[in-house]
Structures are given as structure tokens and as C-alpha cells.
Protein backbone atom coordinates (compact mmCIF):
# COMPACT_ATOMS: atom_id res chain seq x y z
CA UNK A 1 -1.29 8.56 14.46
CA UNK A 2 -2.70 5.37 15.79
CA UNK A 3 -0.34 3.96 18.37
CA UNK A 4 2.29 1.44 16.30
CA UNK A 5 2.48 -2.25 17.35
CA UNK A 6 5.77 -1.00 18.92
CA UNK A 7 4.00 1.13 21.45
CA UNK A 8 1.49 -1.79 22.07
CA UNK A 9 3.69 -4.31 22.88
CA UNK A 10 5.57 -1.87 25.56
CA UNK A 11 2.64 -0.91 27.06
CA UNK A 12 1.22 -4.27 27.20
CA UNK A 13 -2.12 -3.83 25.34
CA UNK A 14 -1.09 -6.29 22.77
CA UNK A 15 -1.20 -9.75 25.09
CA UNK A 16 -3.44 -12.10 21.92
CA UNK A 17 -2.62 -12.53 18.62
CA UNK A 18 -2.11 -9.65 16.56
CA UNK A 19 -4.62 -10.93 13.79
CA UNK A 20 -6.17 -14.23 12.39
CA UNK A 21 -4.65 -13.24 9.10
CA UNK A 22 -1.34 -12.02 10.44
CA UNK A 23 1.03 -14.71 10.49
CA UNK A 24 4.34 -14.14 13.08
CA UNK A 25 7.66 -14.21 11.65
CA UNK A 26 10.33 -15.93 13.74
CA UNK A 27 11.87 -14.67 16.07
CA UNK A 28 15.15 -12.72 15.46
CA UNK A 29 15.83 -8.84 14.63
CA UNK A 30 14.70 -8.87 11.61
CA UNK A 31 11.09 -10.06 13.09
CA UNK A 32 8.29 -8.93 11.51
CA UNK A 33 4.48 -9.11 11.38
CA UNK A 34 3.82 -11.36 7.81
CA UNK A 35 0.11 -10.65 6.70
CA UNK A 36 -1.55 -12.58 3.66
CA UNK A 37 -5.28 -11.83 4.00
CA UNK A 38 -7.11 -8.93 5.57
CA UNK A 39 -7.89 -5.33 4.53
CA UNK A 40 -4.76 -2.96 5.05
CA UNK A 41 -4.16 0.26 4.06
CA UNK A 42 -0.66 -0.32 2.49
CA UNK A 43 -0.43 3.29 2.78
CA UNK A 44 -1.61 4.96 5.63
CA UNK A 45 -1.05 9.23 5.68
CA UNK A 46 -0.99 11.15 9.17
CA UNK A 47 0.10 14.49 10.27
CA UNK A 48 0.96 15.34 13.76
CA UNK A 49 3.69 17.59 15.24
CA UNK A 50 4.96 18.83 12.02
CA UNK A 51 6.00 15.82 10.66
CA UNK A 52 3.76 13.68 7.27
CA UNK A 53 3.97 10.03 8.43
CA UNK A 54 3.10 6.87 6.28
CA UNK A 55 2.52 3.56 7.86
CA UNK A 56 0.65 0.19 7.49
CA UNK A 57 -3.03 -0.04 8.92
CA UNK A 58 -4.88 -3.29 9.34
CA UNK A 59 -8.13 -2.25 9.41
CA UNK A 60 -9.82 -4.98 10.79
CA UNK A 61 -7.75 -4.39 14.05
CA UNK A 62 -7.01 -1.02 14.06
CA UNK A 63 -3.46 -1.40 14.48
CA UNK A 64 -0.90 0.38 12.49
CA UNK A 65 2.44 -0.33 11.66
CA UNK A 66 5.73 0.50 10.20
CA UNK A 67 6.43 -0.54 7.17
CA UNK A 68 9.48 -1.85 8.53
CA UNK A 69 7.64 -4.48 11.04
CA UNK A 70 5.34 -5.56 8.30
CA UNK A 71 5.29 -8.17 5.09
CA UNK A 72 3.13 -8.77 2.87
CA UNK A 73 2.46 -11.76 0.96
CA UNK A 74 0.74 -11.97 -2.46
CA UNK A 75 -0.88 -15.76 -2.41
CA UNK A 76 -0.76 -18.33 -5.35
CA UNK A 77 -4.67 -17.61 -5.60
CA UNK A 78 -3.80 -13.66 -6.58
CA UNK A 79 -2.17 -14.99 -9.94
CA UNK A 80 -4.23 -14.28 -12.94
CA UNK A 81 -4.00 -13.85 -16.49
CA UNK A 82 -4.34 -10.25 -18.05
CA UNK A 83 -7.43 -9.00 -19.31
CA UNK A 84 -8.09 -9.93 -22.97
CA UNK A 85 -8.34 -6.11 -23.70
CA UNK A 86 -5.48 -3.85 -25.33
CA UNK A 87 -6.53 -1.05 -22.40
CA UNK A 88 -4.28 -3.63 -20.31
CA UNK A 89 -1.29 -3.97 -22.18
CA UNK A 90 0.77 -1.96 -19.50
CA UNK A 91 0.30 -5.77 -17.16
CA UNK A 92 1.54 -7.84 -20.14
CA UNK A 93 0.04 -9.29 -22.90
CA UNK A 94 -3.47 -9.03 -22.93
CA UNK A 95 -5.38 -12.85 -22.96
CA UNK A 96 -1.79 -14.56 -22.21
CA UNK A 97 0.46 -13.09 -19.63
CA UNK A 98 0.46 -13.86 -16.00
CA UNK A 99 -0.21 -11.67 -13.41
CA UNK A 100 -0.68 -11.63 -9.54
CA UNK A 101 -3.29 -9.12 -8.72
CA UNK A 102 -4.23 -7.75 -4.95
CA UNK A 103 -7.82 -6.35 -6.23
CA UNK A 104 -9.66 -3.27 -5.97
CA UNK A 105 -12.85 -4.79 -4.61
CA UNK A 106 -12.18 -7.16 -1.61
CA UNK A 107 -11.28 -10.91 -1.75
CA UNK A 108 -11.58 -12.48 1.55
CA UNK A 109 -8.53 -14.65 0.47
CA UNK A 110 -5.93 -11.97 -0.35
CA UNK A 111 -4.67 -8.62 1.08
CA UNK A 112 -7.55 -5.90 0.05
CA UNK A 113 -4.95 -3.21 -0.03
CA UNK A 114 -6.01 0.49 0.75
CA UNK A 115 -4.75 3.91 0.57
CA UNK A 116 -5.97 6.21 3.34
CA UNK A 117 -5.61 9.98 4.30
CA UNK A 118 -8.34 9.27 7.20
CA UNK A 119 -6.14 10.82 9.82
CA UNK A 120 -5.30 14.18 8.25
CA UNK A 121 -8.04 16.84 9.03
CA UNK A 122 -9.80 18.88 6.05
CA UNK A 123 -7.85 22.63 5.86
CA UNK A 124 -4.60 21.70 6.82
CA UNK A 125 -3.08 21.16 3.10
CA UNK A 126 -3.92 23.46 0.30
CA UNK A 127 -6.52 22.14 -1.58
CA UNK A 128 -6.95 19.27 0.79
CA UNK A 129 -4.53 17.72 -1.43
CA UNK A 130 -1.54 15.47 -0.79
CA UNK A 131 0.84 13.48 -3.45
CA UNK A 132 1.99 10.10 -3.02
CA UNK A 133 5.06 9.22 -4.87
CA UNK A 134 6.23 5.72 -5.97
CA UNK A 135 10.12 6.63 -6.21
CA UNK A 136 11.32 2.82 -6.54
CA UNK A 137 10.35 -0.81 -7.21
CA UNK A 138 13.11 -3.12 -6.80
CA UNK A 139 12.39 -6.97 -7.71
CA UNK A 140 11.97 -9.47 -10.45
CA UNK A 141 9.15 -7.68 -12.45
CA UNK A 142 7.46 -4.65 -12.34
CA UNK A 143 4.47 -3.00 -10.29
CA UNK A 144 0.97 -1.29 -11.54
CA UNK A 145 -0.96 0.09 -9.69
CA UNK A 146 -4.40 0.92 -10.92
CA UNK A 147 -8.35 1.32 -10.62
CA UNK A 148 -11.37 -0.06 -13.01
CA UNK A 149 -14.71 1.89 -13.76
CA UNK A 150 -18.25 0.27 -13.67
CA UNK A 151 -17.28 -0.76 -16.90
CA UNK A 152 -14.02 -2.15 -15.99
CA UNK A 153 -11.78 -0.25 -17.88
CA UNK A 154 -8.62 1.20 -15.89
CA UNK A 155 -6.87 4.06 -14.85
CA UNK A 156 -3.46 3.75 -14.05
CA UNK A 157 -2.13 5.32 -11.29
CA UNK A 158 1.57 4.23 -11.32
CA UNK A 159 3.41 2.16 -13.61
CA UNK A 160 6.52 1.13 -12.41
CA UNK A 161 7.50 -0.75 -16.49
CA UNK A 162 7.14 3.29 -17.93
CA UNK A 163 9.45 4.69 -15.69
CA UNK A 164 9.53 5.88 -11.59
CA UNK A 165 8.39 8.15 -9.74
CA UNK A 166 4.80 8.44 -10.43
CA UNK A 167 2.55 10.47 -8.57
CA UNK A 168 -0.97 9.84 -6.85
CA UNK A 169 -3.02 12.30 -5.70
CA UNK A 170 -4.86 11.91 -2.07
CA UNK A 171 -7.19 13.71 -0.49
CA UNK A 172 -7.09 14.53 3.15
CA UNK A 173 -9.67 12.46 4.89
CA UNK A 174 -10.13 9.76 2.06
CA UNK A 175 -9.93 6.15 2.12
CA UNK A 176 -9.86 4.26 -1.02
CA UNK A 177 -8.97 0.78 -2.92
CA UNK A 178 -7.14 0.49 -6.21
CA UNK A 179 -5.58 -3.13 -7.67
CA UNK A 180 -1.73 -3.86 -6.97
CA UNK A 181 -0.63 -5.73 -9.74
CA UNK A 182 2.86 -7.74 -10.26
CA UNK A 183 4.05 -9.34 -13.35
CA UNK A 184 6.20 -11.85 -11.63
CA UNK A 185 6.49 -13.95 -8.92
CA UNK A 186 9.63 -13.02 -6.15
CA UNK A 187 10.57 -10.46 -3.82
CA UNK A 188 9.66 -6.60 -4.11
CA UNK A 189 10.71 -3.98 -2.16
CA UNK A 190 8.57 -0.86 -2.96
CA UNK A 191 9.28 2.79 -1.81
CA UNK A 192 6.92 5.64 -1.31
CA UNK A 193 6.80 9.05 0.19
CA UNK A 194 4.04 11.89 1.04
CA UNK A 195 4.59 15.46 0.03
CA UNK A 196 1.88 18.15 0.63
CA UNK A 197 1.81 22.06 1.14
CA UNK A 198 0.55 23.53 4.63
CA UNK A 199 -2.44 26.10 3.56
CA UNK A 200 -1.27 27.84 6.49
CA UNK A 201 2.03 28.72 5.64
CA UNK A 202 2.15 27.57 2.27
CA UNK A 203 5.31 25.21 3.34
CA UNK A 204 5.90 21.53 1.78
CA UNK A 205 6.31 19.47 3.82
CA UNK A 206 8.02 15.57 3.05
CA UNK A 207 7.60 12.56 4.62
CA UNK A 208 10.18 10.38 4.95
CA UNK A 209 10.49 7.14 2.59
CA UNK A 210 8.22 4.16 3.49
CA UNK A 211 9.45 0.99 2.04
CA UNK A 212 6.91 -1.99 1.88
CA UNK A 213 8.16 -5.31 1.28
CA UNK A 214 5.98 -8.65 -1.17
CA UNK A 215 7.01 -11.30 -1.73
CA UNK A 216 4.88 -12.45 -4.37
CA UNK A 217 4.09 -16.61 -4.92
CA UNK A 218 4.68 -18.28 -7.96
């Protein structure tokens, strides 16, 4: 996995600022790394020494991250109202509810949030095939999250309103974009986990639960 901001800081290597678009928390234990713009890969898979990781990538400076050290912001410029087209119903009410959405295609003013299996080599899971489960959403509203066509009609990939977990499938060496939606404005915490079976062995293996924290602007 690509070293964490952890590892840079002890070594040194990180002596600027982290990232234009990465705004530093204060200082304290709880610090973190707040980001607001910039493409990340919320979800970032890796496999090394037997264990499924998921972290935080920015892209722009190839740095990764816990998803402990990070937050994420969802701007006042994210909210939106819901497509005036029954096909969105599962955001609210189509032409009239609000909604904050980090998009699918990139928005130099928001987070252009990702989901990458870049770092896991073709072979090692049957079928080159990982899941990523949402098991929780915890905050005022609820969470989609969900791609458009050409056409721009959606596919939902997890629904946090019908009911957790939902599963997305991932395949090794892929790096895609999908719209994170939120039907309020507040604080979310969001947990996910990897699971995928070794073609090797034919063993699942788990990763252990990644919890990414919004806070979401009314």
C-alpha cells in the first residue's frame, strides 16, 4: 500500500503542505487531515501480507490515508434538488427535495470521490472480484450511493434509506467514480469493509472496518 501520511511525517518526506485542497485540523489528538475539494478515492482496496486494507487516496498527491486521519467535507455548493424523474425517488422527492451530491463526473469545487482496486494485482481473487460492503450510516439522513448512464438514468449501488449492508462489487485493478448523495445536512459517520476469496486457496479473506467521516453543509 502507498506509504500513509503517518509514515511520511516520521520519515520526514512530508515537510509542505499536504494539499491545496486539504485544509489542517487543529492541533490536538483527535487531529486530522479535513479535505473539501480534490479527487480521492474514498475507498482505496490493497492487499499485501495477507491482510485486505481500505484507506483514503488523494489522487492528486498520491498520498493515502486512514480513514481515521481524514474528513471530508460536503460544501454548500454540493446541495441540489433531486432530479424531476420518478427513477430518483430513492434521494427524495423528485423536482422538490434537497440533496447534497459529491458527483460522478468531477467538479473542481467539491470532493470527486473514487473507488479504486488499483493496487490489487489481476489473479489473486477468484474472479478478480472483491465486495465492498456498506454495513452502517450513522447521521441525520441517509446515504445513496449511485452511478448515471449516457442517458442519465441511475443505478444504485447502496441505499442506506432501504436497509444496510449493501454490497458493491470491485474489480481488482479498477478505478472508478459513482455520485455520493446525502439527504441532509450534519454529521455522517459511514462504515465499510472489503471481503474477497484468494483463487489460490479459495480462502475469504476480511478487511477490517473503515469508517469515513462528512460532515455535510447546510
Amino acid at each position: 500500500m502507498r506509504s500513509t501520511i503517518r509514515h511520511l511525517l516520521a520519515s520526514g518526506v512530508l515537510g509542505v503542505a499536504l494539499v491545496a485542497t486539504a485544509l489542517p485540523a487543529q492541533a490536538g489528538p483527535t487531529s486530522a487531515v479535513v479535505f473539501n475539494t480534490g479527487h480521492l478515492d474514498l475507498v482505496d482496496l490493497a492487499y499485501e501480507a495477507g491482510t485486505l486494507e481500505v484507506g483514503i487516496h488523494d489522487e492528486g498527491n498520491d498520498i493515502e490515508y486512514g480513514a481515521d486521519e481524514v474528513k471530508l467535507i460536503v460544501k454548500r455548493q454540493a446541495k441540489v434538488t433531486v432530479p424531476a424523474d420518478p427513477a430518483f425517488s430513492f434521494l427524495g422527492t423528485p423536482g422538490v427535495s434537497p440533496v447534497w451530491v459529491l458527483p460522478q463526473i468531477e467538479n473542481t469545487n467539491l470532493i470527486w470521490p473514487g473507488i479504486a482496486a488499483e493496487e490489487i494485482d489481476a489473479g489473486v481473487f477468484a474472479g478478480d472480484a472483491l465486495t465492498l460492503s456498506v454495513t452502517s450510516v450513522t447521521g441525520p439522513g441517509q446515504l445513496a450511493i449511485y452511478t448515471e448512464n449516457a442517458v442519465g438514468q441511475p443505478t444504485i449501488l447502496a441505499d442506506s434509506g432501504d436497509g444496510l449492508p449493501d454490497a458493491i462489487t470491485v474489480t481488482a485493478g479498477d478505478h472508478t467514480h459513482a455520485n455520493w448523495a446525502f439527504d441532509e445536512a450534519g454529521t455522517y459517520r459511514v462504515t465499510v469493509r472489503a471481503t474477497g476469496t484468494l483463487a489460490a486457496t479459495g480462502q475469504q479473506v476480511t478487511s477490517a472496518p473503515a469508517t469515513l467521516r462528512f460532515t455535510v453543509k447546510a
